[in-house]
Each structure stands twice: as C-alpha cells, then as structure tokens.
PDB file of N, CA and C in Angstrom:
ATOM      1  N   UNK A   1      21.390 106.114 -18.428  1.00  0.00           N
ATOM      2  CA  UNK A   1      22.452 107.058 -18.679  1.00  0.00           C
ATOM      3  C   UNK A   1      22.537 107.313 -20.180  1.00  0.00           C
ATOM      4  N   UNK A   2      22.694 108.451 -20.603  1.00  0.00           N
ATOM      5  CA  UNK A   2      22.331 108.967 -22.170  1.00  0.00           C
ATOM      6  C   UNK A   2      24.406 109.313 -22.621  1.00  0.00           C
ATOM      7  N   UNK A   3      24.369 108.796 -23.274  1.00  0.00           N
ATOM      8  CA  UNK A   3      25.772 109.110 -24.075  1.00  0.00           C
ATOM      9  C   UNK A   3      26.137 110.384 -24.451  1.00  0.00           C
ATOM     10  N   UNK A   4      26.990 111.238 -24.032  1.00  0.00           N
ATOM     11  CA  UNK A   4      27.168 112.755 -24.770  1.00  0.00           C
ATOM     12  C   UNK A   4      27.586 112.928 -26.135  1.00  0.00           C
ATOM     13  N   UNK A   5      27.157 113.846 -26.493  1.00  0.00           N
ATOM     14  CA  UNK A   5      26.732 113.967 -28.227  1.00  0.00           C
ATOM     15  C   UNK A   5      28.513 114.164 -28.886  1.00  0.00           C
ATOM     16  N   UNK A   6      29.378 114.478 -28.031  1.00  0.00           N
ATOM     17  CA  UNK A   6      31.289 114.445 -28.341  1.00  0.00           C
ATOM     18  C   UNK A   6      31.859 113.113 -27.483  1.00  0.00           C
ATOM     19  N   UNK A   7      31.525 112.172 -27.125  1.00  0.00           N
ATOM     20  CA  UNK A   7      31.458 110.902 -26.756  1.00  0.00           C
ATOM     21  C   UNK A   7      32.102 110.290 -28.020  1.00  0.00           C
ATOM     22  N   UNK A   8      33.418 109.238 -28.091  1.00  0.00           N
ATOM     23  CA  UNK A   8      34.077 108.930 -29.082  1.00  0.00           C
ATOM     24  C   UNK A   8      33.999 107.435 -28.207  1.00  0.00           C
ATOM     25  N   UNK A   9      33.877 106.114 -29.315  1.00  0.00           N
ATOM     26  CA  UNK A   9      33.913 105.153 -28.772  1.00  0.00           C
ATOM     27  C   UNK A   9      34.804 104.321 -29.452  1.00  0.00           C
ATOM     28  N   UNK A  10      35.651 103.809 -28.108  1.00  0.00           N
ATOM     29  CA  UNK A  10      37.047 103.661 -28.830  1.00  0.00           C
ATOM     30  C   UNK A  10      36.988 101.970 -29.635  1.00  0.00           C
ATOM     31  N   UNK A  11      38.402 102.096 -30.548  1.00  0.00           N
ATOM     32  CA  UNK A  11      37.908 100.793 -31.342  1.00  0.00           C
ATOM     33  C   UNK A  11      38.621  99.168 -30.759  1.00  0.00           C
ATOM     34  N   UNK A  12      37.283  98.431 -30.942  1.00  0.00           N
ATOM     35  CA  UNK A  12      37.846  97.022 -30.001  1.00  0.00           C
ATOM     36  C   UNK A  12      39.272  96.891 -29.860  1.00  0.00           C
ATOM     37  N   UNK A  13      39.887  96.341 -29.340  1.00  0.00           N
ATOM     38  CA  UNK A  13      41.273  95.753 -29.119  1.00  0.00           C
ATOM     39  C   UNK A  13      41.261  94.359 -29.884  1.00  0.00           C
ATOM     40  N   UNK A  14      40.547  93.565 -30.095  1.00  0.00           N
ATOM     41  CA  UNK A  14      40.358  92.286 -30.731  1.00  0.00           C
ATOM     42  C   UNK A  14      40.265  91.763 -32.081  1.00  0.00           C
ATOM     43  N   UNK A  15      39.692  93.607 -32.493  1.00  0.00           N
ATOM     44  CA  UNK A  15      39.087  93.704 -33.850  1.00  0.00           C
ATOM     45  C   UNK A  15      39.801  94.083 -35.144  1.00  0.00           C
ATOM     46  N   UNK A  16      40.253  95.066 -34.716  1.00  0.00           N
ATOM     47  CA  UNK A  16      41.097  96.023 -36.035  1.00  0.00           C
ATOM     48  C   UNK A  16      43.037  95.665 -36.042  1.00  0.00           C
ATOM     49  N   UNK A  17      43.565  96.400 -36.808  1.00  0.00           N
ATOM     50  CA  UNK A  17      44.772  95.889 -37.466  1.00  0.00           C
ATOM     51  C   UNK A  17      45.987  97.415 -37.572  1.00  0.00           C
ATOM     52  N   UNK A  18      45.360  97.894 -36.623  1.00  0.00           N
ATOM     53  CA  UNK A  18      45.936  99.300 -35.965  1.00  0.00           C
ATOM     54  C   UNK A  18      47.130  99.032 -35.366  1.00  0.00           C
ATOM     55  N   UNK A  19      48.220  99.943 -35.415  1.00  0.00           N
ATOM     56  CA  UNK A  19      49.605  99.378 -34.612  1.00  0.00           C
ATOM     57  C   UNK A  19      49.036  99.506 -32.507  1.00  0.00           C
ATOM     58  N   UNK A  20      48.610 100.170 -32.381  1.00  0.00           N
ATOM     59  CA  UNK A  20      48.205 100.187 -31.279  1.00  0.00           C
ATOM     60  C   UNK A  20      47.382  99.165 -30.654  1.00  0.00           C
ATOM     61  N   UNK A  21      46.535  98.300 -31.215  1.00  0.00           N
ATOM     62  CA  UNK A  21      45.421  96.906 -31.702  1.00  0.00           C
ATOM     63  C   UNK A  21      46.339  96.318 -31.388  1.00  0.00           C
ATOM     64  N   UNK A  22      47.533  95.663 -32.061  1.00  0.00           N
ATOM     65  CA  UNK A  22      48.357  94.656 -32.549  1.00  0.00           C
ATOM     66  C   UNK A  22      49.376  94.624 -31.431  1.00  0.00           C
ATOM     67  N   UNK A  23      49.761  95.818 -30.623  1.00  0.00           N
ATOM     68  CA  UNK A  23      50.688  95.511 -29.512  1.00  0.00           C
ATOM     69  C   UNK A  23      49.965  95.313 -28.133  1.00  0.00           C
ATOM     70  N   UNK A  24      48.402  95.956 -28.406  1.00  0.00           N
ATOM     71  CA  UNK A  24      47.602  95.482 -27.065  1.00  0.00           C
ATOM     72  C   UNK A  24      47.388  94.447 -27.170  1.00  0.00           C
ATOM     73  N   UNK A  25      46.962  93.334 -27.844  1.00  0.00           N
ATOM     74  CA  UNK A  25      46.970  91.713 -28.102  1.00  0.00           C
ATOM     75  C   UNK A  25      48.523  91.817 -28.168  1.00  0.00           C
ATOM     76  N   UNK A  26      49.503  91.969 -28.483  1.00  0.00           N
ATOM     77  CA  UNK A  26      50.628  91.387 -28.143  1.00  0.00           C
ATOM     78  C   UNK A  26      50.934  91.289 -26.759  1.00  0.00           C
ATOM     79  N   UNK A  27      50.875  92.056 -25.972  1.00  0.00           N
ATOM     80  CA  UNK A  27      51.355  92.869 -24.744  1.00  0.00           C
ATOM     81  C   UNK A  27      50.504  92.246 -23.498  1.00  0.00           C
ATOM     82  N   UNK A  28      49.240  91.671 -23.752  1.00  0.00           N
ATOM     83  CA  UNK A  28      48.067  91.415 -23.211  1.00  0.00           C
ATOM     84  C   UNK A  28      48.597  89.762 -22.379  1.00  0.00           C
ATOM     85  N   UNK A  29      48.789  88.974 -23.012  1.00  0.00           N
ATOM     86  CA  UNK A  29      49.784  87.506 -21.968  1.00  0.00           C
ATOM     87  C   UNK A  29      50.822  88.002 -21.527  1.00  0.00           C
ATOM     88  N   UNK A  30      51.955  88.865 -21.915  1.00  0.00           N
ATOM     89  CA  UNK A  30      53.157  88.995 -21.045  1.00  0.00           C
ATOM     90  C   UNK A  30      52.588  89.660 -19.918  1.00  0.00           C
ATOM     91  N   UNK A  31      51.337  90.712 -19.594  1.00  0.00           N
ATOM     92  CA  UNK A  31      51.328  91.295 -18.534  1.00  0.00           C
ATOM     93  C   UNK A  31      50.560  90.178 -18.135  1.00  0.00           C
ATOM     94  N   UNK A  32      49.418  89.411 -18.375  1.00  0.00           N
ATOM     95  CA  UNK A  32      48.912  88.446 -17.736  1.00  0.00           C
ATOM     96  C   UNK A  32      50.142  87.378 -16.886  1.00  0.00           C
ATOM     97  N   UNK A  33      50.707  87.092 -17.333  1.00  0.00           N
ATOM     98  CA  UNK A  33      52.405  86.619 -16.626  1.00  0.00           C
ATOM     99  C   UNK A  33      52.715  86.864 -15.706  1.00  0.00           C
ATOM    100  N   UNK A  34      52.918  87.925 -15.947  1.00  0.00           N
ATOM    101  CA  UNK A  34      53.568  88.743 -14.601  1.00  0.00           C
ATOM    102  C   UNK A  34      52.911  88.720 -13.573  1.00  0.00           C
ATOM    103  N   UNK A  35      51.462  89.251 -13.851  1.00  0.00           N
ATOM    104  CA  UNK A  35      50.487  89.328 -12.660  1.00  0.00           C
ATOM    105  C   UNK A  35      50.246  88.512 -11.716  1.00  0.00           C
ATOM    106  N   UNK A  36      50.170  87.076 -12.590  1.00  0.00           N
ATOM    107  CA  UNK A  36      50.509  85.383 -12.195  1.00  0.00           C
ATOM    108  C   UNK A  36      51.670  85.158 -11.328  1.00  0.00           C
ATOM    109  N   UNK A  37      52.041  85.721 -11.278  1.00  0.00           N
ATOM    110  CA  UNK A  37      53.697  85.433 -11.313  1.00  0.00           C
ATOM    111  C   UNK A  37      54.781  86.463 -10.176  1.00  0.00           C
ATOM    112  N   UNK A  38      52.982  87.900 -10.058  1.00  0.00           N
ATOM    113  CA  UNK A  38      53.818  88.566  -9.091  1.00  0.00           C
ATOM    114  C   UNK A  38      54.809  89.063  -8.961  1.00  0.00           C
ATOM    115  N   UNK A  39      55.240  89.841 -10.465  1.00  0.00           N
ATOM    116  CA  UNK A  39      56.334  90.422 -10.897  1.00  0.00           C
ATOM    117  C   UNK A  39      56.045  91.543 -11.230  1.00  0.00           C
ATOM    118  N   UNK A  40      57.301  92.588 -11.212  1.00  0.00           N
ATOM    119  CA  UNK A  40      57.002  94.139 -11.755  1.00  0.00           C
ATOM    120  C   UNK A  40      57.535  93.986 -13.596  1.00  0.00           C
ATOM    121  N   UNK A  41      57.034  94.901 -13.682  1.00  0.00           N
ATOM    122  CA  UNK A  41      56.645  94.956 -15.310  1.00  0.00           C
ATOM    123  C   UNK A  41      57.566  96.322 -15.491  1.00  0.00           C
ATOM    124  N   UNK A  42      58.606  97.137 -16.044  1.00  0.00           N
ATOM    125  CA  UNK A  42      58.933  97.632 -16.610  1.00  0.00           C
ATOM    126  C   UNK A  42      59.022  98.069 -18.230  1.00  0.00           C
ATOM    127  N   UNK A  43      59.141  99.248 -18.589  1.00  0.00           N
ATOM    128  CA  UNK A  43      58.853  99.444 -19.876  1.00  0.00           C
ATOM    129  C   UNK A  43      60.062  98.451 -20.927  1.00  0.00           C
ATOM    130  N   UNK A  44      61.130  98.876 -20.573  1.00  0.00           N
ATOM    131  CA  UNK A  44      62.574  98.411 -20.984  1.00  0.00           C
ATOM    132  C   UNK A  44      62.414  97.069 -21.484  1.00  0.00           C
ATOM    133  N   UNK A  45      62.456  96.423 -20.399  1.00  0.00           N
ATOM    134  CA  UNK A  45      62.696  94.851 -20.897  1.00  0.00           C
ATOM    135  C   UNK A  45      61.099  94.195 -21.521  1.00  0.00           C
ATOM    136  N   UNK A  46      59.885  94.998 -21.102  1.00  0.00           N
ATOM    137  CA  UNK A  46      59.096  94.595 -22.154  1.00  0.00           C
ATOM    138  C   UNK A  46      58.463  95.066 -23.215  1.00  0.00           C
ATOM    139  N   UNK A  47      59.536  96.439 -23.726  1.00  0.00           N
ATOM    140  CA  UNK A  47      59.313  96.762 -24.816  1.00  0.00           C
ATOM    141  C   UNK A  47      60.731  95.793 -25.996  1.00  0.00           C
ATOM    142  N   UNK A  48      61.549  95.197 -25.005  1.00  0.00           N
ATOM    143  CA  UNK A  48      62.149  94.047 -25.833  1.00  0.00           C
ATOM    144  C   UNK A  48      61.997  92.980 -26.435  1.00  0.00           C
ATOM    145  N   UNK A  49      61.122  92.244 -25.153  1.00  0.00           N
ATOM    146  CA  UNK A  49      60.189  91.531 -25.254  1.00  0.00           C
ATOM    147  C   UNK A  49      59.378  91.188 -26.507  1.00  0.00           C
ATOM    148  N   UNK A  50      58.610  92.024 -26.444  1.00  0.00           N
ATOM    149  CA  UNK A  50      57.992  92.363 -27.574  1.00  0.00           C
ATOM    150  C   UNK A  50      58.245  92.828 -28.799  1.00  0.00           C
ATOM    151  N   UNK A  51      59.628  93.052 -29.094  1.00  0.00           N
ATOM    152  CA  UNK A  51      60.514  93.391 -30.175  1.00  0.00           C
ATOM    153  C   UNK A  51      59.771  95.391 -30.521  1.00  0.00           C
ATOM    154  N   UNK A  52      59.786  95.882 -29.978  1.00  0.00           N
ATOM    155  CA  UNK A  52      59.190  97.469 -29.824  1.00  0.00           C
ATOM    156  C   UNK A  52      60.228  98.252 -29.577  1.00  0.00           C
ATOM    157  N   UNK A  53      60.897  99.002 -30.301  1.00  0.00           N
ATOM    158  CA  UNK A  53      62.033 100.127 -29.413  1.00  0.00           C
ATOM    159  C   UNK A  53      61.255 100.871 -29.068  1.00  0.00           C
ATOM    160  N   UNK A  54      61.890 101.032 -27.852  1.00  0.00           N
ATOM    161  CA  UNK A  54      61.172 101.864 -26.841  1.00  0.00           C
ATOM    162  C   UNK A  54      62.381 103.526 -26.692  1.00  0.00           C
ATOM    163  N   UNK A  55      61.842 104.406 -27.509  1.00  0.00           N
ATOM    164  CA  UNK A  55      62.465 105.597 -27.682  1.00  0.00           C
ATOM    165  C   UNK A  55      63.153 106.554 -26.341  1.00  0.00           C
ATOM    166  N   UNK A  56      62.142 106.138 -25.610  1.00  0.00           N
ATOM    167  CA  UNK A  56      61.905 106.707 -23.679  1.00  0.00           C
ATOM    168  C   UNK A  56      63.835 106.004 -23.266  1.00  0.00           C
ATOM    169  N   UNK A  57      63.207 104.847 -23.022  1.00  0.00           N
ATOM    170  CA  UNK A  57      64.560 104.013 -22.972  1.00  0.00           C
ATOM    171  C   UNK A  57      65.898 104.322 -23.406  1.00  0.00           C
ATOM    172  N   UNK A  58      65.821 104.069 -24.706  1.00  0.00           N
ATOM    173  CA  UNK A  58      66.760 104.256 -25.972  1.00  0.00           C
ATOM    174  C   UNK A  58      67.273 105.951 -25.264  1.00  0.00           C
ATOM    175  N   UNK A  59      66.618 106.817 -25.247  1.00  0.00           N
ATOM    176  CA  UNK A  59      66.907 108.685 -25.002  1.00  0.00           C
ATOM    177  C   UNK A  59      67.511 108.429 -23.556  1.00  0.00           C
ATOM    178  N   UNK A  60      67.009 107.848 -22.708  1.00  0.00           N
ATOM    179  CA  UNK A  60      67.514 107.813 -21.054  1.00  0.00           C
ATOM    180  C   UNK A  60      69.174 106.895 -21.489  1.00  0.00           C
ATOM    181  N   UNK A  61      69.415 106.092 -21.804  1.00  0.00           N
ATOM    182  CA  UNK A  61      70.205 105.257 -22.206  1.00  0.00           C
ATOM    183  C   UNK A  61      71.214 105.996 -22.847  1.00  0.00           C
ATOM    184  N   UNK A  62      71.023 106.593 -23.867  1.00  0.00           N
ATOM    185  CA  UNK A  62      71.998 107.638 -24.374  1.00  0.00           C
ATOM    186  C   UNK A  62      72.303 109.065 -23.447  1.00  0.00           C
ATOM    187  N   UNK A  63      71.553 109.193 -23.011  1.00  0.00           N
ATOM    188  CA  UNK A  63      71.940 110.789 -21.986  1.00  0.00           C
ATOM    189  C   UNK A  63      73.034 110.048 -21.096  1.00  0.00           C
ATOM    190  N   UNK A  64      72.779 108.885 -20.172  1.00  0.00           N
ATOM    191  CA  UNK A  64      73.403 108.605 -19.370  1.00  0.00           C
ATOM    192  C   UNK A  64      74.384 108.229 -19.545  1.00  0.00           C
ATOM    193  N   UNK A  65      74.837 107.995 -20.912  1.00  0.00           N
ATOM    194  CA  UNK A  65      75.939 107.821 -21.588  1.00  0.00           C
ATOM    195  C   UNK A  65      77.282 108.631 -21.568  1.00  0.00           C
ATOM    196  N   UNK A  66      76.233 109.963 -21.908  1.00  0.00           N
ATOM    197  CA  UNK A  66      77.146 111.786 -22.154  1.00  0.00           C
ATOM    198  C   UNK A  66      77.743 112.276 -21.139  1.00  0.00           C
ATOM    199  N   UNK A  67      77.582 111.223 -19.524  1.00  0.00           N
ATOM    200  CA  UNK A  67      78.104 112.108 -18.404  1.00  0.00           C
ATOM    201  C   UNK A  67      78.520 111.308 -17.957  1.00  0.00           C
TER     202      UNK A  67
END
C-alpha cells in the first residue's frame, strides 16, 4: 500500500509537549479505569478530573440557568 502524496502523519502521543499530547497521556489511565471498571465516562466530571474546563459544560450549565 503506497501512502498519498496529502497524507499528514499525525504526531506520537508519547512524544511531544503539545496541549493536546499532554491531556491524551493525561486522560489515557482515567479511561483505562473505567473500562476496567465498566463505567460510563462523561465529558463533565472528567474534564474535572483532569482539572480541564470544559467550555461545552460550563455553556450548557449556564443556559440552563437563564430558564
């Protein structure tokens, strides 16, 4: 199989120091946990977890507020 010439290869998860890098190794045992453990995973409590505001959350949280 030959690679296409606009083919982008994405960068390790293990390797670099990218905010996106740094919460997939963060993020990577709490879902291993769960899986173990046979639990649902929501954004909310494990973007707390992980000390991450989660904006999605935070916006649903405030609308539901206004009514």
């Amino acid at each position: 199989m030959t690679r296409q010439k606009t083919a982008v290869v994405a960068d390790a998860m293990f390797d670099g120091d990218k905010l996106n890098q740094l919460w997939a190794r963060q993020v990577l045992p709490l879902l291993v946990r769960h899986a173990l453990a046979q639990t649902n995973v929501e954004y909310g409590p494990l973007s707390k977890e992980m000390g991450i505001p989660n904006e999605r959350v935070s916006d649903l949280n405030t609308f539901a507020a206004r009514k």
